[in-house]
C-alpha atoms as a PDB file:
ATOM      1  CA  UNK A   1      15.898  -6.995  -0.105  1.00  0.00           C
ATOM      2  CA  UNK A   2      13.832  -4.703  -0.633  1.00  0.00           C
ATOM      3  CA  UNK A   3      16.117  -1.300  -1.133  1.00  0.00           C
ATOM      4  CA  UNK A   4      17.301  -3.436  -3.819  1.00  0.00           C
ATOM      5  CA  UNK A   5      14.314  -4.313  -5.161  1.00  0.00           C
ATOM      6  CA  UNK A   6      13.565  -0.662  -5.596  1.00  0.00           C
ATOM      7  CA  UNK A   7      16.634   0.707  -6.841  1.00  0.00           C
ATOM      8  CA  UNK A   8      15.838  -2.174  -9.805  1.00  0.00           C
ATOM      9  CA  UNK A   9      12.931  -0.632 -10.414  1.00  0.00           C
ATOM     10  CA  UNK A  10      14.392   3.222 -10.637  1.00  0.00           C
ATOM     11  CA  UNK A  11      17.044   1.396 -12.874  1.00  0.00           C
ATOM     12  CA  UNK A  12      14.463  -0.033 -14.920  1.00  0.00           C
ATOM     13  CA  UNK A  13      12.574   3.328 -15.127  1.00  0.00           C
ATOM     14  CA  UNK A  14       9.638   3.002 -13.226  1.00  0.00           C
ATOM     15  CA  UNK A  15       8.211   5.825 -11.835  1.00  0.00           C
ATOM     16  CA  UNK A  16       5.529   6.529  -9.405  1.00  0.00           C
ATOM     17  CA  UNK A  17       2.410   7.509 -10.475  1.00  0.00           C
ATOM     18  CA  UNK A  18       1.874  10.908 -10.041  1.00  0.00           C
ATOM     19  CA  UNK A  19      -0.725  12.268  -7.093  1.00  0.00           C
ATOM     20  CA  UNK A  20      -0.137  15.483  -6.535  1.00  0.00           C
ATOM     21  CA  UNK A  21      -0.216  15.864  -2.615  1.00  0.00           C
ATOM     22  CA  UNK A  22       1.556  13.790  -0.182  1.00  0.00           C
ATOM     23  CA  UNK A  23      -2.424  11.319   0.022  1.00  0.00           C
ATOM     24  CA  UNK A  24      -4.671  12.283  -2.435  1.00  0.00           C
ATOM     25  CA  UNK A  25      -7.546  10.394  -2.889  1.00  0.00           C
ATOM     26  CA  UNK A  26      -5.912   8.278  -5.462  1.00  0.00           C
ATOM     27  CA  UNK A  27      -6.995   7.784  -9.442  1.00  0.00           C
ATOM     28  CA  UNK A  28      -9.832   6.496 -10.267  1.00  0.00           C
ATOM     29  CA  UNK A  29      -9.558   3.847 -12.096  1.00  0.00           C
ATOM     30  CA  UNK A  30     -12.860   1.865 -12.171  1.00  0.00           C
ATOM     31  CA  UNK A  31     -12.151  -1.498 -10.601  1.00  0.00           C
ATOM     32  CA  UNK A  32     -13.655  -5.054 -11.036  1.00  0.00           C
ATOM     33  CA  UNK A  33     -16.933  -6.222  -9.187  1.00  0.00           C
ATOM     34  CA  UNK A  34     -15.115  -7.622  -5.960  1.00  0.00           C
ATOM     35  CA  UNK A  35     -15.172 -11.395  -5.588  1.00  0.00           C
ATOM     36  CA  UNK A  36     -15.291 -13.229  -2.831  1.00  0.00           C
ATOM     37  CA  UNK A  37     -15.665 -11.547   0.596  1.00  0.00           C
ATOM     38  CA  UNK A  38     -13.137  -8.824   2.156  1.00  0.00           C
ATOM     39  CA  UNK A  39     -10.275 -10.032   4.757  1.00  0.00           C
ATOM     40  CA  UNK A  40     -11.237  -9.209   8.512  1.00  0.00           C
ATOM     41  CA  UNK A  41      -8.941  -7.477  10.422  1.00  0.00           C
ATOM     42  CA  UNK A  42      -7.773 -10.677  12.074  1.00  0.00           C
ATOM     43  CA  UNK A  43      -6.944 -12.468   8.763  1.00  0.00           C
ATOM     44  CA  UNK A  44      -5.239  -9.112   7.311  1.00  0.00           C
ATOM     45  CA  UNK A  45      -3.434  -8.799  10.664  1.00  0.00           C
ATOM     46  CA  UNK A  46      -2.211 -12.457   9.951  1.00  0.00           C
ATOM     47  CA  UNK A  47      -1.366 -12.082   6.612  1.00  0.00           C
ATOM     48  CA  UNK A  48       0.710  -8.514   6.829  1.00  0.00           C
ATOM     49  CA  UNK A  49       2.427  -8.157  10.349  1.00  0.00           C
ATOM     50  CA  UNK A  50       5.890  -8.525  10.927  1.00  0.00           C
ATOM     51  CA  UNK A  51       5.940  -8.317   6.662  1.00  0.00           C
ATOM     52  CA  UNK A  52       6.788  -5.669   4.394  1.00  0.00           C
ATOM     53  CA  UNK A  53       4.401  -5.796   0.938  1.00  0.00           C
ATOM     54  CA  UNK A  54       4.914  -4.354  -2.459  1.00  0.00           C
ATOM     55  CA  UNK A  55       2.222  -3.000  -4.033  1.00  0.00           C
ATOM     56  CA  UNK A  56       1.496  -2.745  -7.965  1.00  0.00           C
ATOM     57  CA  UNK A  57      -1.270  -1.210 -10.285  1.00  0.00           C
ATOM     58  CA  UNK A  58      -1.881  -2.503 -14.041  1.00  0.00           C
ATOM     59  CA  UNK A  59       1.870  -4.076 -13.582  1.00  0.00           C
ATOM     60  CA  UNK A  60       3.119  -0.997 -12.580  1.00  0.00           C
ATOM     61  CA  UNK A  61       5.399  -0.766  -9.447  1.00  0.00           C
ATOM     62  CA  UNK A  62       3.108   1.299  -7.351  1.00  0.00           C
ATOM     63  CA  UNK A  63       4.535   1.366  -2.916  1.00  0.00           C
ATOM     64  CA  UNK A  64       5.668  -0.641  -0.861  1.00  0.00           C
ATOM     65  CA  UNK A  65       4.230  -1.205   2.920  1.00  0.00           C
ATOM     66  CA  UNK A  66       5.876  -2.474   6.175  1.00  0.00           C
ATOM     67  CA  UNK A  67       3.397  -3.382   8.716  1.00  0.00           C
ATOM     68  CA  UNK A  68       4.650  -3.489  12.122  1.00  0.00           C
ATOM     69  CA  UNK A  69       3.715  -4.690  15.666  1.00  0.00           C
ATOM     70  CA  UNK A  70      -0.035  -3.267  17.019  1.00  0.00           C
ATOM     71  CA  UNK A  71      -1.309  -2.302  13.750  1.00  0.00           C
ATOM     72  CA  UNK A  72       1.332   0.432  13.141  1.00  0.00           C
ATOM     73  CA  UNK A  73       2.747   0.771   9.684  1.00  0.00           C
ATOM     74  CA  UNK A  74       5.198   2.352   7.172  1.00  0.00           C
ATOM     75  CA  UNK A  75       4.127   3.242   3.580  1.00  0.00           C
ATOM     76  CA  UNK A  76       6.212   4.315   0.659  1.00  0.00           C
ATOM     77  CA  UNK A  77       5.304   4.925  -3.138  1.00  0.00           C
ATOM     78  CA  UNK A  78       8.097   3.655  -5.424  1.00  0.00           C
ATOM     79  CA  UNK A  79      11.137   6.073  -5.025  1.00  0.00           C
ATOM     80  CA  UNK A  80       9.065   8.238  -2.552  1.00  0.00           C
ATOM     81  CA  UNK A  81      10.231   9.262   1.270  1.00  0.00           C
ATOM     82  CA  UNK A  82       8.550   6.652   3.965  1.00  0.00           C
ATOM     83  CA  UNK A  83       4.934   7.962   5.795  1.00  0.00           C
ATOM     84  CA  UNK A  84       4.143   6.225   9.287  1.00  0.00           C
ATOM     85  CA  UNK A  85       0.696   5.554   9.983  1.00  0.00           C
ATOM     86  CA  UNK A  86      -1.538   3.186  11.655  1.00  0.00           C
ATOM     87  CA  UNK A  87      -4.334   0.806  10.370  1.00  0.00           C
ATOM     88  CA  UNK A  88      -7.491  -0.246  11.915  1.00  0.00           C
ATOM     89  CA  UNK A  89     -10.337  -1.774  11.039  1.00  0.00           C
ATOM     90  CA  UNK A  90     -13.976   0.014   9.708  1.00  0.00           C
ATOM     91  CA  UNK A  91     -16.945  -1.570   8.973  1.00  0.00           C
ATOM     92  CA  UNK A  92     -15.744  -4.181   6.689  1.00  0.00           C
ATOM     93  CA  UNK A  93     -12.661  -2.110   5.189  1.00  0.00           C
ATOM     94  CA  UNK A  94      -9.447  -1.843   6.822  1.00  0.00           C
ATOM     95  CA  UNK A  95      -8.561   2.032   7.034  1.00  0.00           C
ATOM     96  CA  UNK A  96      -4.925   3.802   6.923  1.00  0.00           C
ATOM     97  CA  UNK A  97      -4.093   7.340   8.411  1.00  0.00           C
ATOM     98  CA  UNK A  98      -0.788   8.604   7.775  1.00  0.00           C
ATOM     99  CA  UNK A  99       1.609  11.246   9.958  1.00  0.00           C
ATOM    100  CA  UNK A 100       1.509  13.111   6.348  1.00  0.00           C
ATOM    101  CA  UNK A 101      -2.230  13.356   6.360  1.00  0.00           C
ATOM    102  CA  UNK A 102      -3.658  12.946   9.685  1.00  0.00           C
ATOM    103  CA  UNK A 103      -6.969  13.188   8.306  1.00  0.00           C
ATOM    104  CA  UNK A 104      -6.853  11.860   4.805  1.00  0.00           C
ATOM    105  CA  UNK A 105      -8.579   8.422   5.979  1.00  0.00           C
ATOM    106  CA  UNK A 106      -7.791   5.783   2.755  1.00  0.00           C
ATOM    107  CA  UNK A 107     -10.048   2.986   3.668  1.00  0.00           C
ATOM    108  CA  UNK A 108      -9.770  -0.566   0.956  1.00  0.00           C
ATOM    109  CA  UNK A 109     -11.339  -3.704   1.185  1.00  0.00           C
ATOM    110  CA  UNK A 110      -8.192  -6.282   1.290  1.00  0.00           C
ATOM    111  CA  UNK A 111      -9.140 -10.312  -0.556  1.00  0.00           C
ATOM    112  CA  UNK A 112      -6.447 -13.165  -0.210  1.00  0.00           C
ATOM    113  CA  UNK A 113      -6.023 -14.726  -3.823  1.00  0.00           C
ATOM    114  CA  UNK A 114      -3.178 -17.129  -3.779  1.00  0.00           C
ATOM    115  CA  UNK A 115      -0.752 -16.318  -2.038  1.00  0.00           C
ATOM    116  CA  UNK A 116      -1.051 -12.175  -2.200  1.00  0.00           C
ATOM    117  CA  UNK A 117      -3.586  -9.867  -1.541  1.00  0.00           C
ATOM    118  CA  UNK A 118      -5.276  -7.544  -3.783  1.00  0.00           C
ATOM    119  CA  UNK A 119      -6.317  -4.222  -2.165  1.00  0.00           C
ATOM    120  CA  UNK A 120      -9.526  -2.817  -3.766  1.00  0.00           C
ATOM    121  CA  UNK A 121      -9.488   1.480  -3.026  1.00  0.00           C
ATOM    122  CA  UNK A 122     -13.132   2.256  -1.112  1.00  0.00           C
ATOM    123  CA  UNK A 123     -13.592   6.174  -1.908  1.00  0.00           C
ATOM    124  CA  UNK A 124     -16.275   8.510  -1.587  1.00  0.00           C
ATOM    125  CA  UNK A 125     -17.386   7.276  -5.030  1.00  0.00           C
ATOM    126  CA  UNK A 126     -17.262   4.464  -4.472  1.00  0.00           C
ATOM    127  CA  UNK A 127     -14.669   1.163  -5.242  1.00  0.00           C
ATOM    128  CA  UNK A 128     -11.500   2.561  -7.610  1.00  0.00           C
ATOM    129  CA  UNK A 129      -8.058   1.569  -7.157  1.00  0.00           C
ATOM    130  CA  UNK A 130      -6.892  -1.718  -7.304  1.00  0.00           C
ATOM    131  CA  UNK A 131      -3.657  -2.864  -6.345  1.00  0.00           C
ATOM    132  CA  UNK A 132      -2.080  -6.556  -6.150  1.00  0.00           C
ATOM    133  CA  UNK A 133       0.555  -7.887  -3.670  1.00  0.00           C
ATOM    134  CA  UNK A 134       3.413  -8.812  -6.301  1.00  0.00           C
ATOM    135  CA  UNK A 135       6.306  -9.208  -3.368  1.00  0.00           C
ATOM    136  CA  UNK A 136       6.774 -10.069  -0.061  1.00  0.00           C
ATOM    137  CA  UNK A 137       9.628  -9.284   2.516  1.00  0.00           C
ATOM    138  CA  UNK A 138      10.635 -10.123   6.060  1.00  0.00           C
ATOM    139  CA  UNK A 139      13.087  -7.301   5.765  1.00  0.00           C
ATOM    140  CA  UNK A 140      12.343  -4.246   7.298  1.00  0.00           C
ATOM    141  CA  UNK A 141      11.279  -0.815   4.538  1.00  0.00           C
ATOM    142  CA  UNK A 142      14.770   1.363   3.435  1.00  0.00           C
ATOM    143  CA  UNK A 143      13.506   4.626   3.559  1.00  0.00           C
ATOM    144  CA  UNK A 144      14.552   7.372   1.517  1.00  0.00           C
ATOM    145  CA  UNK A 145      15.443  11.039   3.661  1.00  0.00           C
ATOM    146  CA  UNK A 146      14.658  14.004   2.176  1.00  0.00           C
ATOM    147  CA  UNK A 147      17.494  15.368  -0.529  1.00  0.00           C
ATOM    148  CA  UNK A 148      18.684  11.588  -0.611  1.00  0.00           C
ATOM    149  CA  UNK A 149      19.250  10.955  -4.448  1.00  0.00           C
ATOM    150  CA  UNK A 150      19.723  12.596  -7.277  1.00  0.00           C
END
C-alpha cells in the first residue's frame, strides 16, 4: 500500500527534495538526450489511469501520483500534503496544473522503458528533471492533512 510504502521511506529517512514553493519550476539537473519517442496522450492515458505511480530522482524517493478517471489527478512529494490537478496533452508533452498553482504549467515528455515510465522535465530551458517510475499501485494516494504528523 502505498501509505505504507511512504511511512518506510520517512522511517528510512528520506526526505523530499527541497523546492521552496508549493511548484517551483523544479532543479535543474541536466538530463540525458531522450531516446526513443515521447508517449501520446493515449498511451500515457493507458499506462497511468485508474493507477497510482511513485516517482524517484537519482534513487531518491521523489512523489507519488494517482491518476484518476478523465485525466484528473492527485500529486504528492514524499511526506508532502496531496495537490489535485488535471493533465492534458501539449504538443508532444503531457502538461500538469495543480489547485496549488493554477498557473504553474509543468509540462514532461513521458517514454515507456520496461515496464515504468521515465518522465523527462520540459522547462523554459529546456529538458531537466528526470524522474523514473520505481512503483506501481492500484490503491488509491493516503494523503497527508495539514498539522498531520509530527
Amino acid at each position: 500500500m502505498i501509505r505504507s510504502a511512504a511511512r518506510t521511506l520517512s522511517a528510512v529517512g528520506v526526505f523530499a527534495i527541497a523546492l521552496g514553493a508549493v511548484f517551483p519550476a523544479f532543479a535543474q539537473n541536466a538530463a540525458p538526450a531522450p531516446q526513443g519517442t515521447p508517449m501520446t496522450a493515449e498511451e500515457f492515458e493507458t499506462h497511468t489511469e485508474g493507477r497510482t505511480l511513485s516517482y524517484a530522482i537519482d534513487g531518491t524517493p521523489y512523489g507519488i501520483e494517482e491518476y484518476l478517471p478523465n485525466r484528473r489527478v492527485r500529486w504528492a512529494f514524499v511526506n508532502q500534503e496531496c495537490n489535485d490537478g488535471v493533465w492534458y496533452e501539449r504538443g508532444d508533452a503531457i502538461c500538469f496544473l495543480y489547485e496549488a498553482a493554477p498557473d504553474d504549467e509543468q509540462c514532461w515528455h513521458f517514454y515507456a522503458e520496461g515496464s515504468g515510465l521515465r518522465a523527462v522535465f520540459q522547462g523554459g530551458d529546456g529538458p531537466s528533471t528526470e524522474l523514473y517510475e520505481v512503483e506501481q499501485s492500484d490503491q488509491p494516494l493516503t494523503c497527508m492533512g495539514p498539522g498531520v504528523g509530527v
